[in-house]
N, C-alpha and C. Protein backbone atom coordinates (compact mmCIF):
# COMPACT_ATOMS: atom_id res chain seq x y z
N UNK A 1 1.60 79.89 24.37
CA UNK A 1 0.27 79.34 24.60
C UNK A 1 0.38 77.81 24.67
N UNK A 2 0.03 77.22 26.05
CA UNK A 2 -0.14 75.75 25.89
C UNK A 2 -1.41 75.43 24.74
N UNK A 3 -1.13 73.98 24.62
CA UNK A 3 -2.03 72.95 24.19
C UNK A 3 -2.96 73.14 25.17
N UNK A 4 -3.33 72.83 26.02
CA UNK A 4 -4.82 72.92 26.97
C UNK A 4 -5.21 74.48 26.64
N UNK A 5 -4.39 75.57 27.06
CA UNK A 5 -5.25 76.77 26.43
C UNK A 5 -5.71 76.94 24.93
N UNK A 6 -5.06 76.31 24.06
CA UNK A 6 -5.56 76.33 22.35
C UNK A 6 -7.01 75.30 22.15
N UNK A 7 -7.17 74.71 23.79
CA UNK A 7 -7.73 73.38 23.05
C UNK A 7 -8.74 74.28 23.62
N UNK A 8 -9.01 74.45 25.04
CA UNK A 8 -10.20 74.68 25.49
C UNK A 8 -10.40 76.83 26.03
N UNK A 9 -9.18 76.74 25.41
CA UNK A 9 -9.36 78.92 25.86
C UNK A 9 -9.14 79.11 26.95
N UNK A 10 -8.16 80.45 27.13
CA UNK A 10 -7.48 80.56 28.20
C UNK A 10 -8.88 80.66 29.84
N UNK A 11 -7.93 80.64 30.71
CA UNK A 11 -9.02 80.55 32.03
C UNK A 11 -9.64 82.11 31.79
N UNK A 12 -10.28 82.25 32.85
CA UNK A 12 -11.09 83.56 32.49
C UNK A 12 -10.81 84.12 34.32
N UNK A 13 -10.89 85.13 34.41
CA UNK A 13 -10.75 85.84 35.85
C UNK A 13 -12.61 85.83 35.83
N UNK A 14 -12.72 85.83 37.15
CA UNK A 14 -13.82 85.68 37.68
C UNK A 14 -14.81 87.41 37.41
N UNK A 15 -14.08 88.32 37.31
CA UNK A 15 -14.35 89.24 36.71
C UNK A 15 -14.92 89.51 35.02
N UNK A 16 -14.63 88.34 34.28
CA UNK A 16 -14.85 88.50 33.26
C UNK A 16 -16.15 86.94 33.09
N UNK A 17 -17.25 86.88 34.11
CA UNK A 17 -17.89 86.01 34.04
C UNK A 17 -18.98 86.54 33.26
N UNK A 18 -19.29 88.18 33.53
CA UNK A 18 -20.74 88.73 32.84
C UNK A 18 -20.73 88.32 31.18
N UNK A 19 -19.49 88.15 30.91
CA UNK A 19 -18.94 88.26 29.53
C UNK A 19 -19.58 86.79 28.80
N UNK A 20 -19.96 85.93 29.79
CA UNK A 20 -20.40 84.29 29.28
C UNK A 20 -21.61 84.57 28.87
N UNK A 21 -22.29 85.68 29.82
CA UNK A 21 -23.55 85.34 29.42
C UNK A 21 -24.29 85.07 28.57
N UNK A 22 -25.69 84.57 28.25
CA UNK A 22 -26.06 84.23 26.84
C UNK A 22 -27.63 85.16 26.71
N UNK A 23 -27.84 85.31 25.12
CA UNK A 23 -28.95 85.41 25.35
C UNK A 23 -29.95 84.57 24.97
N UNK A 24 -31.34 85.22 24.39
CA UNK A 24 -32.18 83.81 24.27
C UNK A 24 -32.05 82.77 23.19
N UNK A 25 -31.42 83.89 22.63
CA UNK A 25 -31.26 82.53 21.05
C UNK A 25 -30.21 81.38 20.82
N UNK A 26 -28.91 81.77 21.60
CA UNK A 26 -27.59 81.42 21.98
C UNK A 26 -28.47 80.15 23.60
N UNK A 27 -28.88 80.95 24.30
CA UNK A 27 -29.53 79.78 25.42
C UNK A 27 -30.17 78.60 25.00
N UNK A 28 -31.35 78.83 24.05
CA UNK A 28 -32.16 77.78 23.44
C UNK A 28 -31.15 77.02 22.85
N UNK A 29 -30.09 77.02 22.12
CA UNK A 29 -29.32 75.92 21.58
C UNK A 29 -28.70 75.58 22.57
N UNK A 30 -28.12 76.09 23.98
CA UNK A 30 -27.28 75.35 24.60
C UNK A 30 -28.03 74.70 25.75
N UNK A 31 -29.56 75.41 25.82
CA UNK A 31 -29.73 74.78 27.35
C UNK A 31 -30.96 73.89 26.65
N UNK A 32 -31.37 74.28 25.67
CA UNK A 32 -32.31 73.13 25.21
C UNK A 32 -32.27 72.19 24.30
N UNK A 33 -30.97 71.74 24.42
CA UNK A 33 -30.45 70.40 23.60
C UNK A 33 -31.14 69.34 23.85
N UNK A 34 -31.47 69.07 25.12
CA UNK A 34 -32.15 67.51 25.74
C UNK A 34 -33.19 67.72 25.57
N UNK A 35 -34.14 68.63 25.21
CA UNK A 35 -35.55 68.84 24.93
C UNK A 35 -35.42 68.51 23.45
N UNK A 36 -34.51 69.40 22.52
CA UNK A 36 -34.90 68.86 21.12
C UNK A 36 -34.09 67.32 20.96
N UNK A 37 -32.89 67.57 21.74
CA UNK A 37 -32.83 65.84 21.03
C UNK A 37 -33.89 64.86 21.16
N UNK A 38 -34.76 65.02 22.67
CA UNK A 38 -35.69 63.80 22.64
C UNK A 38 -36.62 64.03 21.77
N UNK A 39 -37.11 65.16 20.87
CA UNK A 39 -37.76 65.43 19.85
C UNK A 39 -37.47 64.71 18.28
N UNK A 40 -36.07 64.77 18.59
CA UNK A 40 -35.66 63.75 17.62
C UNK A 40 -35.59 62.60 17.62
N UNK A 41 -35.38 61.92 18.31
CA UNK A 41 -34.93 60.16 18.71
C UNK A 41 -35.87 59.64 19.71
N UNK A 42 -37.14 60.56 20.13
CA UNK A 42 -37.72 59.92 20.89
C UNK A 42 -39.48 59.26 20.34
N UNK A 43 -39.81 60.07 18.89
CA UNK A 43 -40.75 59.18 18.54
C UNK A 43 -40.33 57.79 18.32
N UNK A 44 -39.11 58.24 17.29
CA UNK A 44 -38.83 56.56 16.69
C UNK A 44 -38.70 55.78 17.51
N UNK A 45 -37.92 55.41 18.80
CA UNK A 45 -37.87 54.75 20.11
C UNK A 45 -38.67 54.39 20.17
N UNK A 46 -40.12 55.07 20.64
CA UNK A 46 -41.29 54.56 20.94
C UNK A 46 -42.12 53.64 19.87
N UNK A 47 -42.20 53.78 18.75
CA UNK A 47 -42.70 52.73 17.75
C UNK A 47 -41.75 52.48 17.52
N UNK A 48 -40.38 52.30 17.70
CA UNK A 48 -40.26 50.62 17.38
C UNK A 48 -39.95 50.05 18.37
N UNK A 49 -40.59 50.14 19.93
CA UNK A 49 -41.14 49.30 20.85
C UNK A 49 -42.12 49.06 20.61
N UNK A 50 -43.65 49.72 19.94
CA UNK A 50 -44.76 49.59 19.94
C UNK A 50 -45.09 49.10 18.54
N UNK A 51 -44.45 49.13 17.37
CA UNK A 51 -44.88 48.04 15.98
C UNK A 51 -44.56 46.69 15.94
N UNK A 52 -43.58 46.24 16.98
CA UNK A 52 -43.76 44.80 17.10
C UNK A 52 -44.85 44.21 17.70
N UNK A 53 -45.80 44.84 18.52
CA UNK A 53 -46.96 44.69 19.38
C UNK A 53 -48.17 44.31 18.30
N UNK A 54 -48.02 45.56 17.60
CA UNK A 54 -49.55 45.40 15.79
C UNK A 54 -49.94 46.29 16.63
N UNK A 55 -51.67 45.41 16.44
CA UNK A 55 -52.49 46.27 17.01
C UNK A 55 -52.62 46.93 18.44
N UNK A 56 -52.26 45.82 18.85
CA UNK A 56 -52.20 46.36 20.52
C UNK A 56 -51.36 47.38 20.87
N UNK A 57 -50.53 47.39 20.26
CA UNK A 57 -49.32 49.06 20.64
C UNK A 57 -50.24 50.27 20.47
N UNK A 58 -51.06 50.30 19.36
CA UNK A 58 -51.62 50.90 18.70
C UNK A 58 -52.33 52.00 20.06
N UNK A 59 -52.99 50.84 20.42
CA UNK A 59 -53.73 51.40 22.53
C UNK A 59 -52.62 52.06 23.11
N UNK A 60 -51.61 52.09 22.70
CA UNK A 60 -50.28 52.18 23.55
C UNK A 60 -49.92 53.95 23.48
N UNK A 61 -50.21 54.39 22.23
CA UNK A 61 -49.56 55.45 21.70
C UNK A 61 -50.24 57.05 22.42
N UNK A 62 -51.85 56.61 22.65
CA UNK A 62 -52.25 58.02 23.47
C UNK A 62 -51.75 58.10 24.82
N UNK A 63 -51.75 56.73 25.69
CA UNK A 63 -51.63 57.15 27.26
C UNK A 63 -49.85 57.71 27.36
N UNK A 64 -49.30 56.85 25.87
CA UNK A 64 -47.66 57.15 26.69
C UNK A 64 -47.85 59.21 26.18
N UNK A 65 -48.38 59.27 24.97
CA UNK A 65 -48.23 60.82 24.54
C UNK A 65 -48.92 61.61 25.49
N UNK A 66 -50.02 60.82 26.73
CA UNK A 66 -50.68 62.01 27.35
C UNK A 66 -49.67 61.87 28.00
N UNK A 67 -48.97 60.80 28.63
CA UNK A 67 -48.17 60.97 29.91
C UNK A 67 -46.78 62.04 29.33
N UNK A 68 -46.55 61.78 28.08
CA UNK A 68 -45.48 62.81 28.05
C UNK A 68 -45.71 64.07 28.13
N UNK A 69 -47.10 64.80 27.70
CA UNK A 69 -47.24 66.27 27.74
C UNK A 69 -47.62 66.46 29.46
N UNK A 70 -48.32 65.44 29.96
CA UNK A 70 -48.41 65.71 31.37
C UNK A 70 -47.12 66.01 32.05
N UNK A 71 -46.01 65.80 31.79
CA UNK A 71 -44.78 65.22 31.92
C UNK A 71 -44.29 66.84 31.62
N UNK A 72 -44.39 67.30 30.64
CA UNK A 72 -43.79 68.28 29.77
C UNK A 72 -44.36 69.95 30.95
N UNK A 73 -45.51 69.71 31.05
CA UNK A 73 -46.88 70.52 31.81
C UNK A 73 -45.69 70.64 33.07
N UNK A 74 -45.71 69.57 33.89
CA UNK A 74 -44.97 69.49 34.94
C UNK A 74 -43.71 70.44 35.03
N UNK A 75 -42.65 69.92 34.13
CA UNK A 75 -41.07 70.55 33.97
C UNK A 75 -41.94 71.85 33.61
N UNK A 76 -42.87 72.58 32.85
CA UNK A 76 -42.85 73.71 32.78
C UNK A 76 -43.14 74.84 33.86
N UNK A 77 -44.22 74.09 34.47
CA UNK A 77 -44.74 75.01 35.83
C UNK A 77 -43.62 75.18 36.64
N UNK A 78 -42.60 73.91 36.98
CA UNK A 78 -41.73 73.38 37.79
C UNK A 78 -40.69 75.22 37.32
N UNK A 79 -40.41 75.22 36.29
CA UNK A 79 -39.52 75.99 35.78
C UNK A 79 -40.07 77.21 35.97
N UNK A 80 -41.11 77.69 35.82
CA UNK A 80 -41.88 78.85 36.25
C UNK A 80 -41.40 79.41 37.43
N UNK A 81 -41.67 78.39 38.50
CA UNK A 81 -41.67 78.28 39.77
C UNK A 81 -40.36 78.97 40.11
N UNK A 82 -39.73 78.21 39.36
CA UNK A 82 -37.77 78.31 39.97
C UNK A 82 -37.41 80.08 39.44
N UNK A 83 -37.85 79.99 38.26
CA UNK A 83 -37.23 81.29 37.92
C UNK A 83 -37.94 82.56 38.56
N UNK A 84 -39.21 82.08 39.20
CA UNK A 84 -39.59 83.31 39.79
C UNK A 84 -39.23 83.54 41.27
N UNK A 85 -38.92 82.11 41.65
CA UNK A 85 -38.04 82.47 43.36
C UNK A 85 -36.71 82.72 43.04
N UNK A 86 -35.77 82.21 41.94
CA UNK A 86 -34.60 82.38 41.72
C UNK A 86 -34.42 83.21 40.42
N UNK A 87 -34.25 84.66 40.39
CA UNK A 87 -34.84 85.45 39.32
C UNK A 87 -32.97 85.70 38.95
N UNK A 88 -32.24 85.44 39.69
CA UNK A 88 -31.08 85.66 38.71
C UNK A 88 -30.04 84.52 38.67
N UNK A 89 -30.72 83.06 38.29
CA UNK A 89 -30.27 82.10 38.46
C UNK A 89 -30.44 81.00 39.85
N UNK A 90 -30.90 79.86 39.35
CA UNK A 90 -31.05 78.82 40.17
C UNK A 90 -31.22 77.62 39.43
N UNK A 91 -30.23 76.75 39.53
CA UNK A 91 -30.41 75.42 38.83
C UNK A 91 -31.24 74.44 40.04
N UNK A 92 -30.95 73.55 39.29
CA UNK A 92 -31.43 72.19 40.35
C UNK A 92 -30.58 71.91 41.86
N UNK A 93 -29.22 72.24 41.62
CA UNK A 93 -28.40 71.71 42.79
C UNK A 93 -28.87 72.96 43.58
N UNK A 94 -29.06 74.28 43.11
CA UNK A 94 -29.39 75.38 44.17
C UNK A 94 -30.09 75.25 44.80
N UNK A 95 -31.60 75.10 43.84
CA UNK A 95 -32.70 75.11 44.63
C UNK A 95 -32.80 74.17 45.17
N UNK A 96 -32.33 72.35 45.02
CA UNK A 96 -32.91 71.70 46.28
C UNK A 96 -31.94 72.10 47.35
N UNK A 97 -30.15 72.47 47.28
CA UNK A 97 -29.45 72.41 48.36
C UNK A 97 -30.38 73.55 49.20
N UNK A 98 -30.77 74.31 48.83
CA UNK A 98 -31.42 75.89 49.65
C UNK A 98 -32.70 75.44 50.46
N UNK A 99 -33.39 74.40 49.36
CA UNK A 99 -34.91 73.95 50.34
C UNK A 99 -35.14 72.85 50.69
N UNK A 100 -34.04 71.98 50.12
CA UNK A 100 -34.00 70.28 50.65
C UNK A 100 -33.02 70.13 51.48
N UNK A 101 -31.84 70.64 51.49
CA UNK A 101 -30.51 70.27 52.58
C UNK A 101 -29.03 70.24 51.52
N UNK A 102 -28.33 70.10 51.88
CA UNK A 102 -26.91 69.91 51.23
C UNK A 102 -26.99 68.42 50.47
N UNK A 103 -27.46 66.99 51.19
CA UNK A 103 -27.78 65.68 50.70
C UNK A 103 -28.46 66.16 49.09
N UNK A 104 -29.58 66.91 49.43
CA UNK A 104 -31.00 66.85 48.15
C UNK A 104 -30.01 67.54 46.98
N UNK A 105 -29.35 68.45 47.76
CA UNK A 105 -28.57 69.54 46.49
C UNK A 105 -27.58 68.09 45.41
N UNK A 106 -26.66 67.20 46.58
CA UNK A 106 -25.83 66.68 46.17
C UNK A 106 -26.58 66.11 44.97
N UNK A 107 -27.76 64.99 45.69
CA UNK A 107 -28.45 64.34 44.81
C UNK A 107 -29.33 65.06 43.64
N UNK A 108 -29.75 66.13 43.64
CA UNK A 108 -30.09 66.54 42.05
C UNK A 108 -28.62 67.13 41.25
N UNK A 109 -27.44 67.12 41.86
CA UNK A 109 -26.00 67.43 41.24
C UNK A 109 -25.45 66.61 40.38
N UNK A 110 -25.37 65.39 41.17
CA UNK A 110 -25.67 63.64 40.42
C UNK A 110 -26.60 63.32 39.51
N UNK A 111 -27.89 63.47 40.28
CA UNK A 111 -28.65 63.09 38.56
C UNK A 111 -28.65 63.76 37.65
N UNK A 112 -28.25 65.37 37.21
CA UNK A 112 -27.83 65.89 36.48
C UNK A 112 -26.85 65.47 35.67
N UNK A 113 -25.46 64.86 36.24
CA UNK A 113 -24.21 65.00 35.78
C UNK A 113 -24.39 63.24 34.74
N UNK A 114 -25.34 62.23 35.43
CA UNK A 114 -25.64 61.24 34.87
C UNK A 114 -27.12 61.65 33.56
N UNK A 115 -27.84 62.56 34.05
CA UNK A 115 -28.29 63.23 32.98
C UNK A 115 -28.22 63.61 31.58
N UNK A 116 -26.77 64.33 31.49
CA UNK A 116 -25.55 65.03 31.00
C UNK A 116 -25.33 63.75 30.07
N UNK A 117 -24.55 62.91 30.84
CA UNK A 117 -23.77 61.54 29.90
C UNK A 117 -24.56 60.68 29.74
N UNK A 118 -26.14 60.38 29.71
CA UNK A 118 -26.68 59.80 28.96
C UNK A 118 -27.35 61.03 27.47
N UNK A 119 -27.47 61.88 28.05
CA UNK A 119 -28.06 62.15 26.66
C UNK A 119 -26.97 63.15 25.67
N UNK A 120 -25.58 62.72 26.21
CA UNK A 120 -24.60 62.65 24.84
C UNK A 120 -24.36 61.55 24.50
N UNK A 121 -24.29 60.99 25.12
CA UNK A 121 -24.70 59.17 24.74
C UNK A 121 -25.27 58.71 23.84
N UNK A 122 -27.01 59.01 23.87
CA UNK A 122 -28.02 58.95 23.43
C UNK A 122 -27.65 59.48 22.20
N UNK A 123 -27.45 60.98 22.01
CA UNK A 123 -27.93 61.85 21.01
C UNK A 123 -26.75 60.97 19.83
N UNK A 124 -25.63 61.41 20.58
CA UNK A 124 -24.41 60.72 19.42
C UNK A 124 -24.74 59.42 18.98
N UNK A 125 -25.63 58.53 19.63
CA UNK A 125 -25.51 57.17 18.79
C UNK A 125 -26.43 57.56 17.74
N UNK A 126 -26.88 58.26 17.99
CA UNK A 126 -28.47 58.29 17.42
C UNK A 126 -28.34 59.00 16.21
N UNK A 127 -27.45 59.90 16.31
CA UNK A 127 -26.91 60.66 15.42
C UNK A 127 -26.30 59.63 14.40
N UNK A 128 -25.05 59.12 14.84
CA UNK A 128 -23.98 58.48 14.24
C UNK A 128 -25.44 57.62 13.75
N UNK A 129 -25.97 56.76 14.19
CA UNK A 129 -27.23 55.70 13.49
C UNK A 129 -27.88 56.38 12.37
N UNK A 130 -28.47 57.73 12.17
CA UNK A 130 -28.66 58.31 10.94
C UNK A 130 -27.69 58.32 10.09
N UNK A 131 -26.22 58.88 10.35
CA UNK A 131 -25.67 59.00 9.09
C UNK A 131 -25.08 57.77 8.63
N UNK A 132 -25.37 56.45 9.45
CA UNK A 132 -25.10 55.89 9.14
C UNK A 132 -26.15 54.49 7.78
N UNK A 133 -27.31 55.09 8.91
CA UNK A 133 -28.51 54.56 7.69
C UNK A 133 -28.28 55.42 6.27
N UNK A 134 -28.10 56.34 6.42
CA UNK A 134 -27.95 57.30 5.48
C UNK A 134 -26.44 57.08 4.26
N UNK A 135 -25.20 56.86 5.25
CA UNK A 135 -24.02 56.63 4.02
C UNK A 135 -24.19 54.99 5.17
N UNK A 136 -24.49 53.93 4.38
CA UNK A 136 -24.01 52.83 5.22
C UNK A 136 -22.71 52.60 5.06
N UNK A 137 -21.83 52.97 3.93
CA UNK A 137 -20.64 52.83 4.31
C UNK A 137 -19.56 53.18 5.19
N UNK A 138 -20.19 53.75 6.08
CA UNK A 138 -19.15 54.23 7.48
C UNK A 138 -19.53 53.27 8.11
N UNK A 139 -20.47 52.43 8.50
CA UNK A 139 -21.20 51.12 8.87
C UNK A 139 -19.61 50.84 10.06
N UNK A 140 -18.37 50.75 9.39
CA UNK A 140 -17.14 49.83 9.86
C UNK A 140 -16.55 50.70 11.30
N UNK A 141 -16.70 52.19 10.25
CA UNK A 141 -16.74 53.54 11.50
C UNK A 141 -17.46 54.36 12.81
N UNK A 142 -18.18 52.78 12.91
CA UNK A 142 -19.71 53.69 13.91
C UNK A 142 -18.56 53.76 15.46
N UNK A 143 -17.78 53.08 15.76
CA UNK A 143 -17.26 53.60 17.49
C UNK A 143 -16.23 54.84 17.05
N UNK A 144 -15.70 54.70 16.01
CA UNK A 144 -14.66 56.35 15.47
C UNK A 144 -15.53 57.60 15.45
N UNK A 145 -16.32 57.57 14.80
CA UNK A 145 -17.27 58.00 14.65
C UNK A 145 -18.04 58.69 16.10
N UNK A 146 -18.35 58.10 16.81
CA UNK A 146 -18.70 58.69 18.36
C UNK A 146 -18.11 59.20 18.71
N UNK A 147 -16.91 58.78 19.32
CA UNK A 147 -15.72 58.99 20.01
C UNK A 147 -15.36 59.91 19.21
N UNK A 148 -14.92 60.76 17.96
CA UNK A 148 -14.84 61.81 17.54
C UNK A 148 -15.74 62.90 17.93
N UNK A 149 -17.05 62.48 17.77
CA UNK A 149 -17.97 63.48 18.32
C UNK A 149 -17.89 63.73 19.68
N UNK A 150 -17.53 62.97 20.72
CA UNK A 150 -17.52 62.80 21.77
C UNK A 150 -16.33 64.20 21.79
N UNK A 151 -15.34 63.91 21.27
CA UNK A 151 -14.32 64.42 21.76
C UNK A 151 -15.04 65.83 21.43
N UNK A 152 -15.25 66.27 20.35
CA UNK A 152 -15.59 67.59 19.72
C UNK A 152 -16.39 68.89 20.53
N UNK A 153 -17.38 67.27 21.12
CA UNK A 153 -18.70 67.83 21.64
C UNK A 153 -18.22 68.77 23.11
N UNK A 154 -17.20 67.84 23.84
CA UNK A 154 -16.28 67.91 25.01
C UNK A 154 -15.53 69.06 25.13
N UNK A 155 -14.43 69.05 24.19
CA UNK A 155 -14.16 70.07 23.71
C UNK A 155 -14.52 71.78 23.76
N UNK A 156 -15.95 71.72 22.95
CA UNK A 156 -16.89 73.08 22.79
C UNK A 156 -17.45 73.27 24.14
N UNK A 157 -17.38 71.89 24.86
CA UNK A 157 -18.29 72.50 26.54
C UNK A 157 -16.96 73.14 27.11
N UNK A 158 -15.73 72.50 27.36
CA UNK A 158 -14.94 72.92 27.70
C UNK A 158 -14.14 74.69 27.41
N UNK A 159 -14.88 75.17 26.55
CA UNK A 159 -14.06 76.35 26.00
C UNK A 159 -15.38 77.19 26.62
N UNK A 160 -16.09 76.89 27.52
CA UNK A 160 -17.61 77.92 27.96
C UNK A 160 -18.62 78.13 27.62
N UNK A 161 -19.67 78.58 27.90
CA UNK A 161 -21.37 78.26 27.45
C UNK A 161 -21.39 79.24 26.07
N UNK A 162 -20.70 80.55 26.10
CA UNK A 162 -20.72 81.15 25.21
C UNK A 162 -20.34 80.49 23.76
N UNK A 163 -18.80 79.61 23.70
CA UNK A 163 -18.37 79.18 22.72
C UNK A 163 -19.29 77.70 22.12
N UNK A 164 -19.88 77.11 23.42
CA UNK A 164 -20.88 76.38 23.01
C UNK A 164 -22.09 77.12 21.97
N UNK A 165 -23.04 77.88 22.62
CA UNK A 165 -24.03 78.79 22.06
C UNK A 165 -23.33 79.20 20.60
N UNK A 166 -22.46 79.45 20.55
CA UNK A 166 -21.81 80.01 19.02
C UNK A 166 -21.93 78.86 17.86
N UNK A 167 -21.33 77.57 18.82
CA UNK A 167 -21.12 76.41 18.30
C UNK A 167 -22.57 75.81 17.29
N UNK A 168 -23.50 75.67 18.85
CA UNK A 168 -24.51 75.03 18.85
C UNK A 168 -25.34 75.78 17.91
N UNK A 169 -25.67 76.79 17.78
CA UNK A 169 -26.90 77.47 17.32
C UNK A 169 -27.28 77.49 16.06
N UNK A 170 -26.12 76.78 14.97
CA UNK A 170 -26.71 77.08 13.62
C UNK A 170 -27.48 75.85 13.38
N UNK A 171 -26.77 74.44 14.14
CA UNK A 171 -27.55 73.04 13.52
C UNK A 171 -28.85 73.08 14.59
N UNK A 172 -29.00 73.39 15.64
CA UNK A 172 -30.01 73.68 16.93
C UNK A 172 -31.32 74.33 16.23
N UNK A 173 -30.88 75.64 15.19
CA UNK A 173 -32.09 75.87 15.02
C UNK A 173 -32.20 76.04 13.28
N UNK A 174 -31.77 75.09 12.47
CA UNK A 174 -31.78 74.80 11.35
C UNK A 174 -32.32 72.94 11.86
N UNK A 175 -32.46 71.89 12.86
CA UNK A 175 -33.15 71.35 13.19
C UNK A 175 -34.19 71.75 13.53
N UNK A 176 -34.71 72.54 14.28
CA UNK A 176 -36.23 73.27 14.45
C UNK A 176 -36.75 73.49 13.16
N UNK A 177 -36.06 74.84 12.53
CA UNK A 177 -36.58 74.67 10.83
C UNK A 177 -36.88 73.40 10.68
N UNK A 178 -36.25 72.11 10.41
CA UNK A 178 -36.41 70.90 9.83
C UNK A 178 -38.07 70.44 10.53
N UNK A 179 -37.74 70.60 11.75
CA UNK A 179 -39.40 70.18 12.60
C UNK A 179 -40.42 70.94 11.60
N UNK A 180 -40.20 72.06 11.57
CA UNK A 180 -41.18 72.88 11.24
C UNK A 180 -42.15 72.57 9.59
N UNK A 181 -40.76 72.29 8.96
CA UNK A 181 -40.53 72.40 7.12
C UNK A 181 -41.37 70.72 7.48
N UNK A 182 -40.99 69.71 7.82
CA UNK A 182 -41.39 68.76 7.58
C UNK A 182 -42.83 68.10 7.97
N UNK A 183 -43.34 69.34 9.11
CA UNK A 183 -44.53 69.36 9.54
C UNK A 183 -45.59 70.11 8.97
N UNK A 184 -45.09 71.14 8.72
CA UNK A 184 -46.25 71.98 7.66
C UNK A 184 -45.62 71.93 6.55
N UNK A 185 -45.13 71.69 6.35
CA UNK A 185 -44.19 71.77 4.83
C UNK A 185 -44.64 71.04 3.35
């Protein structure tokens, strides 16, 4: 067994693709990471652009929250839409290459893939920034610190959606708990 097969699992025959599949509970941690991370890191963002303002941010806080559920409204119908013309799969590059051209496909392929590496970007600093408010003494360790996660994170995509979903699902929805516990709690 090489090193690349120990790291990321042997290749798979194209025959053994049904075998990735996920279901809903295993999906929600892997395909809805960028929904809960901005759940996490995206109030605080917003006030502390808007508490240096005072009062005036204050005006600030309904139009940006309507615009985000308007926002939210949108991606949902949007998603409706897709899964009911594309009932056994259709991402973004499908459906525009199929109804926009090969160009539209490329270009939602791209903003995806820049998608992707900002919000491991995002999540890991953001992350590493908690545990770091939290033990400040890693304070010296914040680029080791990423770049470990980075690698880890890389890693678990690399070994397939399944080994992700396995990965992902206990902190994915023991963070939801946390939403939940700290909101009604």
């Amino acid at each position: 067994m090489s090193l690349v097969d120990l790291l990321v699992g042997r290749p798979l025959k194209s025959s053994e693709e049904r075998g990735e599949k996920l279901g809903p509970a295993a999906g929600i941690a892997v395909f809805g990471l960028d929904a809960l991370s901005s759940a996490a890191y995206g109030p605080e963002a917003a006030l502390t652009l808007l508490i240096p303002l005072g009062a005036a941010g204050i005006a600030y806080i309904i139009p940006i929250s309507a615009s985000i559920i308007i926002l939210l409204l949108i991606v949902y119908f949007s998603y409706c839409q897709t899964i009911e013309a594309y009932p056994t799969g259709g991402g973004s590059y499908t459906v525009a290459r199929e109804n926009l051209g090969v160009n539209a496909g490329l270009l939602a392929a791209a903003a995806l893939m820049i998608d992707y590496i900002l919000t491991a970007a995002v999540g890991i600093s953001a992350g590493v920034g908690a545990l770091i408010s939290a033990v400040p003494s890693l304070q010296p360790h914040t680029l080791s610190l990423c770049l470990a996660i980075l690698l880890f994170i890389t890693i678990v995509n690399l070994r397939g959606v399944r080994a992700t979903g396995a990965v992902f699902i206990v902190p994915t929805y023991l963070f939801v708990g946390a939403l939940f516990t700290s909101r009604w709690g």
